[in-house]
Protein backbone atom coordinates (compact mmCIF):
# COMPACT_ATOMS: atom_id res chain seq x y z
CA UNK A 1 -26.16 -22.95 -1.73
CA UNK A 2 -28.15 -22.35 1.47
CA UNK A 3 -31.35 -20.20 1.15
CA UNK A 4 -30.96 -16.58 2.53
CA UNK A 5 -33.71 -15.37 4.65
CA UNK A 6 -32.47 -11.61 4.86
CA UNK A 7 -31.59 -9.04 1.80
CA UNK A 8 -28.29 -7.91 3.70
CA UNK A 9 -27.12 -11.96 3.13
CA UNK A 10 -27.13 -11.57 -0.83
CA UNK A 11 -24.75 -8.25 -0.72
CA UNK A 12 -21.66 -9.19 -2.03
CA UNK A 13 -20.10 -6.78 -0.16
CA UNK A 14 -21.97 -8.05 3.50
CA UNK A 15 -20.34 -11.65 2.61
CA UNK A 16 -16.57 -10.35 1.78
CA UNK A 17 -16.79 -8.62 5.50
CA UNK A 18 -18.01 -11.39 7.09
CA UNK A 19 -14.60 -13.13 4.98
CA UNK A 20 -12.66 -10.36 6.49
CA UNK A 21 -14.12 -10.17 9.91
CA UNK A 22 -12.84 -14.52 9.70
CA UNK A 23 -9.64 -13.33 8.65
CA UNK A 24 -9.04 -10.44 11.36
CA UNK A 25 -9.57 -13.46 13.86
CA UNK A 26 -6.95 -15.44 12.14
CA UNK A 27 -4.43 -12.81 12.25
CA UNK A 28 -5.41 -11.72 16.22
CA UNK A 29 -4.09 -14.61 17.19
CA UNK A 30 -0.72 -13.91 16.39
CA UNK A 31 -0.63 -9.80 18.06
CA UNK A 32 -0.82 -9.92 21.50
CA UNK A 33 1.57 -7.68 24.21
CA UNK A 34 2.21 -4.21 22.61
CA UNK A 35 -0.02 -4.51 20.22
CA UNK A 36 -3.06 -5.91 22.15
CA UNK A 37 -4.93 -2.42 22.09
CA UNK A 38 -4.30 -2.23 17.91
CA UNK A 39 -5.75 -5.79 17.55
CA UNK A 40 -8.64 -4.94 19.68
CA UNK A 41 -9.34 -2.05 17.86
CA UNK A 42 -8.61 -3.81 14.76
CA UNK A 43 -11.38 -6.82 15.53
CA UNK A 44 -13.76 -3.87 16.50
CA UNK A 45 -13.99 -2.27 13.38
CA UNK A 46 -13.64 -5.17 11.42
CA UNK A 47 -16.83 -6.35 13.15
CA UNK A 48 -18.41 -2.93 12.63
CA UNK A 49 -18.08 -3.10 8.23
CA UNK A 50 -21.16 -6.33 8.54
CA UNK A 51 -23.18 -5.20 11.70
CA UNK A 52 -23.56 -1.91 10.07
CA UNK A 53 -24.10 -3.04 6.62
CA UNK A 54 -26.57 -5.20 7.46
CA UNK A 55 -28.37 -2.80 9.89
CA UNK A 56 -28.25 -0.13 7.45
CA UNK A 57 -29.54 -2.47 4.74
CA UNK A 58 -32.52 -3.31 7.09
CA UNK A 59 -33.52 0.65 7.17
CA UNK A 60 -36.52 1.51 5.22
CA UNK A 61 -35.71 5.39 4.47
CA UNK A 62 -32.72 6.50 2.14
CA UNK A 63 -30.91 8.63 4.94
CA UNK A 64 -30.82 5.98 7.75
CA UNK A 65 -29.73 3.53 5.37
CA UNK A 66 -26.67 6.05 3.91
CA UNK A 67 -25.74 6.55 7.59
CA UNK A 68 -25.14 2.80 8.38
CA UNK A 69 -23.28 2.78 5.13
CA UNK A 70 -21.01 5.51 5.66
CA UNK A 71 -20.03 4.36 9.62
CA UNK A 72 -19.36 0.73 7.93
CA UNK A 73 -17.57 2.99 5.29
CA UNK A 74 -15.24 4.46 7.97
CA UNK A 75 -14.57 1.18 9.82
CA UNK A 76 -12.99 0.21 6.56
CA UNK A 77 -11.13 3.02 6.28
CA UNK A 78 -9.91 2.96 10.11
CA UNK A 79 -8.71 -0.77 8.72
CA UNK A 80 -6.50 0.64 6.14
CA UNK A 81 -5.01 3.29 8.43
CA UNK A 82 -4.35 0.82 11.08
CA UNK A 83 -2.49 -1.35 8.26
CA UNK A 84 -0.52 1.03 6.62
CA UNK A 85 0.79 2.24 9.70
CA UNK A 86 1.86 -1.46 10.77
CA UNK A 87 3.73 -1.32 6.95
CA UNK A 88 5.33 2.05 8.21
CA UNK A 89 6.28 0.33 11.49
């Protein structure tokens, strides 16, 4: 296993979104016309669940780090809405 210079890399939770973020980009490939503007929000917040964890992570006081947290939180959420609905559709 490859040594990991940053505390964010040893998260399990930082690596499964970085999984998921490789997955989104799978599946993107196969939306495009109508549902262009759902994928691109889609790849958005799927990029937003790592950036943010690892940004938060690299916050020294207890606040800024629970605010990075929660907006990487809510990305995840938005990713749930926007997959239900496409079950729904």
């Amino acid at each position: 296993m490859s040594e990991r210079f940053f505390d964010h890399e040893k998260l399990d939770v930082y690596r499964l979104s970085i999984d998921y973020v490789a997955y989104s980009y799978r599946i993107a490939i196969l939306l495009g016309g109508n549902n262009r503007h759902t994928r691109d929000q889609w790849l958005r917040a799927a990029q937003s669940i790592p950036l943010n964890i690892a940004e938060g992570n690299g916050k020294h006081s207890l606040s800024d780090r629970s605010r990075f947290f929660d907006i990487a939180r809510g990305s995840a959420f938005d990713l749930a809405r926007m997959l239900n609905r496409g079950r729904d559709s």
